[in-house]
PDB file of N, CA and C in Angstrom:
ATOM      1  N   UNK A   1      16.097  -3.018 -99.487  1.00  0.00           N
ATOM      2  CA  UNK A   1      15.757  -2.898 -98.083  1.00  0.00           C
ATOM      3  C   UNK A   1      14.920  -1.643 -97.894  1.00  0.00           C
ATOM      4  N   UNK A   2      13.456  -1.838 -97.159  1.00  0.00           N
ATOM      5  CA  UNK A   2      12.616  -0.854 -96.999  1.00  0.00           C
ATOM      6  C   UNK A   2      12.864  -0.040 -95.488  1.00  0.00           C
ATOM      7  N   UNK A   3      13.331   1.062 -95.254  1.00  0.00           N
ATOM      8  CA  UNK A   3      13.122   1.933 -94.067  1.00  0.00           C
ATOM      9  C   UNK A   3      11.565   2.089 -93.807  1.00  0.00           C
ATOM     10  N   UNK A   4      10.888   2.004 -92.450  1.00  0.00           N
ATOM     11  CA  UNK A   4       9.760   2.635 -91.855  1.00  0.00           C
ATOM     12  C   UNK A   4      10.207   3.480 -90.780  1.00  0.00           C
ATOM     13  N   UNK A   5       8.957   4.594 -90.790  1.00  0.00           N
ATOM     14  CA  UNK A   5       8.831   5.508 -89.814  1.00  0.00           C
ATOM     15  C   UNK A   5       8.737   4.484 -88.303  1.00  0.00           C
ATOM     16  N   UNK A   6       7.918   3.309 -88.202  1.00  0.00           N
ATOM     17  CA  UNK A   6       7.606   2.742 -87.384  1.00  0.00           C
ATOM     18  C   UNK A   6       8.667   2.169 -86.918  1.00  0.00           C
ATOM     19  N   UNK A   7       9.547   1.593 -87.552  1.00  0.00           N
ATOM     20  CA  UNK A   7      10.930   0.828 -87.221  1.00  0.00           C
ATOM     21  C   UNK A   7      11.736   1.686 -86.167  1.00  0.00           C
ATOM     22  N   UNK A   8      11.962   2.956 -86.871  1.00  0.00           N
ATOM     23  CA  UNK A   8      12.927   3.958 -86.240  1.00  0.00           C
ATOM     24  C   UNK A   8      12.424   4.062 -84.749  1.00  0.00           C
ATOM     25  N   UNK A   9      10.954   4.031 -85.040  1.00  0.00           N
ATOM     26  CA  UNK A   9      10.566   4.626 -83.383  1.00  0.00           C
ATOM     27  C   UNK A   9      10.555   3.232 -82.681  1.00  0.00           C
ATOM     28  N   UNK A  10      10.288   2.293 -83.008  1.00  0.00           N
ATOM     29  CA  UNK A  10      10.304   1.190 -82.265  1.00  0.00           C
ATOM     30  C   UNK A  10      11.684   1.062 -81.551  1.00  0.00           C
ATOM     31  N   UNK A  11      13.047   1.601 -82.012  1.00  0.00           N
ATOM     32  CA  UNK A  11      14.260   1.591 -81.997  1.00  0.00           C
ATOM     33  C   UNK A  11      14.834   2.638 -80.945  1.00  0.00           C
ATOM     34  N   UNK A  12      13.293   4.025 -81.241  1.00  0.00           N
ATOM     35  CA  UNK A  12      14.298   5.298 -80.618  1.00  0.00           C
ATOM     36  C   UNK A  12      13.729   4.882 -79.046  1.00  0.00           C
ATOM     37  N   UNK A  13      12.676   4.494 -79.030  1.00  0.00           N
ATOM     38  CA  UNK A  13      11.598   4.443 -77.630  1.00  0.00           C
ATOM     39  C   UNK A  13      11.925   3.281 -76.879  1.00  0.00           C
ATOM     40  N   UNK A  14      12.930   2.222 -78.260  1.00  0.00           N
ATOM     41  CA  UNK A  14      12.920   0.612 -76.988  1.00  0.00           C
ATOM     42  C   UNK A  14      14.109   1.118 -76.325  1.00  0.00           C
ATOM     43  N   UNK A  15      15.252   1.604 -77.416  1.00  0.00           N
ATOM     44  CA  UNK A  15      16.377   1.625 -76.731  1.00  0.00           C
ATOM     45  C   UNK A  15      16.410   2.725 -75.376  1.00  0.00           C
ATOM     46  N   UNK A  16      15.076   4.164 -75.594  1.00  0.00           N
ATOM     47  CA  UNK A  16      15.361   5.240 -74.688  1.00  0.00           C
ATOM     48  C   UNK A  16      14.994   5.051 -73.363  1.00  0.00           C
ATOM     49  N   UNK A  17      14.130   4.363 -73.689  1.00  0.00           N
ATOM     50  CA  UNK A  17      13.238   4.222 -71.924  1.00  0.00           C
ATOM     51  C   UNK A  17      13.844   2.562 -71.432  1.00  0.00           C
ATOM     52  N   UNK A  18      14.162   1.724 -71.596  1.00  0.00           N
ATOM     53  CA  UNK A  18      15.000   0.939 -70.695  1.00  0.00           C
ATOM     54  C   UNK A  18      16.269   1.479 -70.554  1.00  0.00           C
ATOM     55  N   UNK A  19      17.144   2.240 -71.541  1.00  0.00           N
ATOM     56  CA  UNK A  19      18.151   3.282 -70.587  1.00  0.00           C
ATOM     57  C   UNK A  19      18.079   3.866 -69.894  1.00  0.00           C
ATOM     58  N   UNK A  20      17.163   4.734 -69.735  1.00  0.00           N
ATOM     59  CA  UNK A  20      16.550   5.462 -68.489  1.00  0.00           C
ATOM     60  C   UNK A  20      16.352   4.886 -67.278  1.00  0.00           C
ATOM     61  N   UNK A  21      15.451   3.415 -67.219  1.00  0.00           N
ATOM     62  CA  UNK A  21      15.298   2.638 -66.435  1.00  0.00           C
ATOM     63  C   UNK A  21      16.301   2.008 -65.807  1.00  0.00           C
ATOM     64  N   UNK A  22      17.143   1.722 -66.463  1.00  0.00           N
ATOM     65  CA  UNK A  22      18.691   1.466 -66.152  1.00  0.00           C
ATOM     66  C   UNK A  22      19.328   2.052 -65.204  1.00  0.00           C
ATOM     67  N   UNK A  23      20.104   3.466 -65.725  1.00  0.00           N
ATOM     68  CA  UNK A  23      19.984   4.693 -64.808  1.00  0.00           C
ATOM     69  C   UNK A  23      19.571   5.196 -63.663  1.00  0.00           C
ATOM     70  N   UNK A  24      18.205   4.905 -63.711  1.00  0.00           N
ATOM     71  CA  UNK A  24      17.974   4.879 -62.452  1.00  0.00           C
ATOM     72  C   UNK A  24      17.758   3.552 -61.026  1.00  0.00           C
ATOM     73  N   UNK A  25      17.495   2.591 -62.046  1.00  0.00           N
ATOM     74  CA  UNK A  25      18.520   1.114 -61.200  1.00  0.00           C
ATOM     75  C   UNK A  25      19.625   1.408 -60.616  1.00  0.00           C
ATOM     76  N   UNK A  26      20.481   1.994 -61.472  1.00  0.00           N
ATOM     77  CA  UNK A  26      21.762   2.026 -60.876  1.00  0.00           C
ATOM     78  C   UNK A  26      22.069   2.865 -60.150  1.00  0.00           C
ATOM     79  N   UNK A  27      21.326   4.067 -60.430  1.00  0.00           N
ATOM     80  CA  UNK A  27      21.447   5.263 -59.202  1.00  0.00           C
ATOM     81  C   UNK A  27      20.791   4.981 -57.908  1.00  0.00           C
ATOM     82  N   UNK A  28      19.733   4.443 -57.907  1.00  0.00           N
ATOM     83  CA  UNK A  28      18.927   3.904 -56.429  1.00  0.00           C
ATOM     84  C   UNK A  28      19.691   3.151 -55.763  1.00  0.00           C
ATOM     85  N   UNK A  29      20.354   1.931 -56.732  1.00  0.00           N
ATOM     86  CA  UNK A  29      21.703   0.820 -55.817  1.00  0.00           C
ATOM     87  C   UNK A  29      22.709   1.652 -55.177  1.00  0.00           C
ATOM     88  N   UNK A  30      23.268   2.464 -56.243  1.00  0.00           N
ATOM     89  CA  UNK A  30      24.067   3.402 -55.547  1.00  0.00           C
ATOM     90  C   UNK A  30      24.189   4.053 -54.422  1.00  0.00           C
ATOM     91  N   UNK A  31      22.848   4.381 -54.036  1.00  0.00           N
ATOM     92  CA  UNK A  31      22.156   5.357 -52.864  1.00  0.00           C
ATOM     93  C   UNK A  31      22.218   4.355 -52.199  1.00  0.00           C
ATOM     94  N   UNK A  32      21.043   3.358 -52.267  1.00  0.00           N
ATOM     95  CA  UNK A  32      21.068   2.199 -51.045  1.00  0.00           C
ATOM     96  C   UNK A  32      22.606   2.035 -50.077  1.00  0.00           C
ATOM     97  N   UNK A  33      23.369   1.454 -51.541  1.00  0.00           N
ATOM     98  CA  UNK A  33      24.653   0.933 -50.554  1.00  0.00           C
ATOM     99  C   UNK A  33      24.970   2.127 -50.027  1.00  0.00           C
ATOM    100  N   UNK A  34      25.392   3.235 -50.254  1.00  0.00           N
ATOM    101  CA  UNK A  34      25.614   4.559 -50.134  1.00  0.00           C
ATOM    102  C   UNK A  34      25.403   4.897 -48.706  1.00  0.00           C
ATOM    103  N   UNK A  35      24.002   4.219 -48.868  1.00  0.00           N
ATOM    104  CA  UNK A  35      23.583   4.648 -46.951  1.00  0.00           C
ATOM    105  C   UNK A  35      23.628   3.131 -46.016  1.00  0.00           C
ATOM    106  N   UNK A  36      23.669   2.262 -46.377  1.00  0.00           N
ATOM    107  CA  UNK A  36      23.790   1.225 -45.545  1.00  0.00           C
ATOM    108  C   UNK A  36      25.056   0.248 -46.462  1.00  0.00           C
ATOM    109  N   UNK A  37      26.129   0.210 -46.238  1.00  0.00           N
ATOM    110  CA  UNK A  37      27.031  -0.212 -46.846  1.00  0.00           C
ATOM    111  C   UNK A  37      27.069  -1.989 -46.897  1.00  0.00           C
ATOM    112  N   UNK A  38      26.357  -2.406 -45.657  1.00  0.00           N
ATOM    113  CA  UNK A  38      26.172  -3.731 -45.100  1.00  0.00           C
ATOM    114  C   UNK A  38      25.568  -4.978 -46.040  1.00  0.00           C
ATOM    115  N   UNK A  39      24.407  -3.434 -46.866  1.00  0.00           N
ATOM    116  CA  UNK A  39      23.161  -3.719 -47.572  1.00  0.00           C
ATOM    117  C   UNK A  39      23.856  -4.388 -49.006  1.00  0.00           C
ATOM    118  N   UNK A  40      24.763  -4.339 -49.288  1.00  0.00           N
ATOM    119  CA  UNK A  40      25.887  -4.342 -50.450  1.00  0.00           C
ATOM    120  C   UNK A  40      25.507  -6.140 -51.473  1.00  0.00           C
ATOM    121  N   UNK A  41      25.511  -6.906 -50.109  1.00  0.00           N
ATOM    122  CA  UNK A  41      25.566  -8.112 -50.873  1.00  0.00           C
ATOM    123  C   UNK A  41      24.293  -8.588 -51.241  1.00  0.00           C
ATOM    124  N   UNK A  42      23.264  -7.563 -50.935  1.00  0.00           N
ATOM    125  CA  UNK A  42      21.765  -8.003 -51.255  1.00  0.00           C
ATOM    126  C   UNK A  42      21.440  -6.980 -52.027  1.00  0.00           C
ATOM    127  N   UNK A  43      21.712  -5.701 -52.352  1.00  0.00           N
ATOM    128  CA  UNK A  43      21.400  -5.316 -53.359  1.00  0.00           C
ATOM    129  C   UNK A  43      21.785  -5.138 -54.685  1.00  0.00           C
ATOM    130  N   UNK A  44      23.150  -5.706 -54.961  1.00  0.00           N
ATOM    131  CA  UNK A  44      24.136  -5.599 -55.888  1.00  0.00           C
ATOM    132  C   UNK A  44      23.379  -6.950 -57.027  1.00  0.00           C
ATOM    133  N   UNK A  45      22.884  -8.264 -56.154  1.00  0.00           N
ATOM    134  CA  UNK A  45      22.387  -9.045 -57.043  1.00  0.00           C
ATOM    135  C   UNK A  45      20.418  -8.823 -57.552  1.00  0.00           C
ATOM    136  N   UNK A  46      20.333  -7.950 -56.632  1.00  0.00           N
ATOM    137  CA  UNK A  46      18.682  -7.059 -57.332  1.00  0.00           C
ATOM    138  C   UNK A  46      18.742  -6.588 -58.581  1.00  0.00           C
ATOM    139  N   UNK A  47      20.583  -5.400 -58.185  1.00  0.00           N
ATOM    140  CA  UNK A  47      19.991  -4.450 -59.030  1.00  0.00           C
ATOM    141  C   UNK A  47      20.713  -4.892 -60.600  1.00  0.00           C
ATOM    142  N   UNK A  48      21.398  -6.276 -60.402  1.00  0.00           N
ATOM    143  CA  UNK A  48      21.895  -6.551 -61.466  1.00  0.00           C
ATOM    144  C   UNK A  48      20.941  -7.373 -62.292  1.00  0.00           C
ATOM    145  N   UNK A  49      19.878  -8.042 -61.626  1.00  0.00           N
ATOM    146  CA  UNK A  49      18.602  -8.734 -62.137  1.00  0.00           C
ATOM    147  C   UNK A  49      17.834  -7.787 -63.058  1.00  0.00           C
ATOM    148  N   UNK A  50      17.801  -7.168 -61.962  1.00  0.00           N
ATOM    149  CA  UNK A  50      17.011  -5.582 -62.515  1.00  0.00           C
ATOM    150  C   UNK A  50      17.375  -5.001 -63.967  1.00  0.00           C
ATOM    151  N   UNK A  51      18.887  -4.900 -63.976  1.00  0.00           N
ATOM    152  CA  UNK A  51      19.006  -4.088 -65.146  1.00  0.00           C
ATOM    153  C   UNK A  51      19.373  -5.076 -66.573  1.00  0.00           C
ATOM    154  N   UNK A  52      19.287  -6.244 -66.214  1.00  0.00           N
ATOM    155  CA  UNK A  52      19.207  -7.886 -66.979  1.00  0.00           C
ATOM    156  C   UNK A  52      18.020  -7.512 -67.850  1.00  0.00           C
ATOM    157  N   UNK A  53      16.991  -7.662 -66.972  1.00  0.00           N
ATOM    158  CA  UNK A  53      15.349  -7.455 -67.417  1.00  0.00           C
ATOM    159  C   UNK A  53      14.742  -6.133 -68.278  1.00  0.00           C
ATOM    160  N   UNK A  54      15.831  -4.954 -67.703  1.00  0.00           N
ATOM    161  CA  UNK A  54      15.665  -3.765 -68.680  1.00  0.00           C
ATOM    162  C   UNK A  54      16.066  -3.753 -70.121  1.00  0.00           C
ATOM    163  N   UNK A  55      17.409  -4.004 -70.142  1.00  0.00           N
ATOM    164  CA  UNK A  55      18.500  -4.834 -70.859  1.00  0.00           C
ATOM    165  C   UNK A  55      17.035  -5.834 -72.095  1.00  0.00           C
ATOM    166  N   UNK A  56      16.696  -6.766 -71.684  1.00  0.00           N
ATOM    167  CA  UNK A  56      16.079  -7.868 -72.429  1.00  0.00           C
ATOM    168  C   UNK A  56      14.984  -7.061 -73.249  1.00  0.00           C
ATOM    169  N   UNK A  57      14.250  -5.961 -72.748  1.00  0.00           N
ATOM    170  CA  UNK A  57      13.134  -4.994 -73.098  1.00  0.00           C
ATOM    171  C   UNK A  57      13.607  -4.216 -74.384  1.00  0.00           C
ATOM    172  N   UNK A  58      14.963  -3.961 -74.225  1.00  0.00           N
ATOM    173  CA  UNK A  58      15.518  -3.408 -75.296  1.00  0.00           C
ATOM    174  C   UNK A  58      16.144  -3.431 -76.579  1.00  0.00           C
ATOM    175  N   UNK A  59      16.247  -5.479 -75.958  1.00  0.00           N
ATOM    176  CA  UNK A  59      16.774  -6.175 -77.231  1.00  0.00           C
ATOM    177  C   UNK A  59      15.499  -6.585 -77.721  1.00  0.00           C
ATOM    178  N   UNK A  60      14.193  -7.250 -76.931  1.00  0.00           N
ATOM    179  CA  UNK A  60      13.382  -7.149 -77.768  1.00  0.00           C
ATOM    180  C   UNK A  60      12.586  -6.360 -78.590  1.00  0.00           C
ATOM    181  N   UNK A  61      12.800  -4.976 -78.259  1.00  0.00           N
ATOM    182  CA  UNK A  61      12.663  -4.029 -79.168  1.00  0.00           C
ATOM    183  C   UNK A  61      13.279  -3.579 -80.372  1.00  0.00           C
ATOM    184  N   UNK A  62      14.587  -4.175 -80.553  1.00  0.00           N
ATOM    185  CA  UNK A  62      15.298  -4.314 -81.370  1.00  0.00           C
ATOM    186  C   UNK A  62      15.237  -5.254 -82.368  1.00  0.00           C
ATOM    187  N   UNK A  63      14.832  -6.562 -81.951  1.00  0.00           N
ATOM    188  CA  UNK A  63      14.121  -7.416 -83.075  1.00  0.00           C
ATOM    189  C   UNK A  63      12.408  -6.759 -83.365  1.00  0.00           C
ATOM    190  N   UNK A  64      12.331  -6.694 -83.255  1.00  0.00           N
ATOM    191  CA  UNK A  64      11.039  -6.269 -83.481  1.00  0.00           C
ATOM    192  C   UNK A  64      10.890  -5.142 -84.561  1.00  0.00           C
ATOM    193  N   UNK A  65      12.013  -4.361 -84.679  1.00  0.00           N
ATOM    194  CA  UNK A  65      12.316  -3.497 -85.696  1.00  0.00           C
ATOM    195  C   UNK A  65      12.697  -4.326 -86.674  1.00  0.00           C
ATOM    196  N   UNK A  66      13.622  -5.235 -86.494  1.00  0.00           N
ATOM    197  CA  UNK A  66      13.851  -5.614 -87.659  1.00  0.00           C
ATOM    198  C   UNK A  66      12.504  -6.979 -88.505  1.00  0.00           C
ATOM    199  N   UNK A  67      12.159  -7.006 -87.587  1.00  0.00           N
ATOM    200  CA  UNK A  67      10.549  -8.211 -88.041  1.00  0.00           C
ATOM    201  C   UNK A  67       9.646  -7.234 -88.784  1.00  0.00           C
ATOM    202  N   UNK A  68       9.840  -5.807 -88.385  1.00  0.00           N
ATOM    203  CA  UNK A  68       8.299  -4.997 -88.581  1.00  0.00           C
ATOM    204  C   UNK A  68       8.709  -4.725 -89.697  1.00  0.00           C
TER     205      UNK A  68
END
């Protein structure tokens, strides 16, 4: 089994920045409901779409390490 420099980073950058993105999904929902509590049943299924789609960015970065 061959290690690349390229693999690792494909790995450090997919997994770092859709966590981040995440994070702050979840901190903005937070705030929203935070200030309008009402807002709850419409943003809870955004921000769970939302962090679905971040989520998917990161697994495909993860195959992709292992293809490269």
């Amino acid at each position: 089994m061959e290690f690349s420099v390229t693999g690792g980073l494909i790995v450090a950058l997919g997994g770092a920045i859709p966590a981040l993105a995440i994070g702050l999904i979840g901190a903005k929902a937070m705030e929203a409901i935070g200030r309008n509590p009402e807002a709850q049943a419409k943003v809870l299924p955004a921000m769970l779409l939302g962090m679905a789609f971040a989520e998917a960015i990161a697994i495909y970065a993860l195959v992709l390490a292992f293809t490269g």
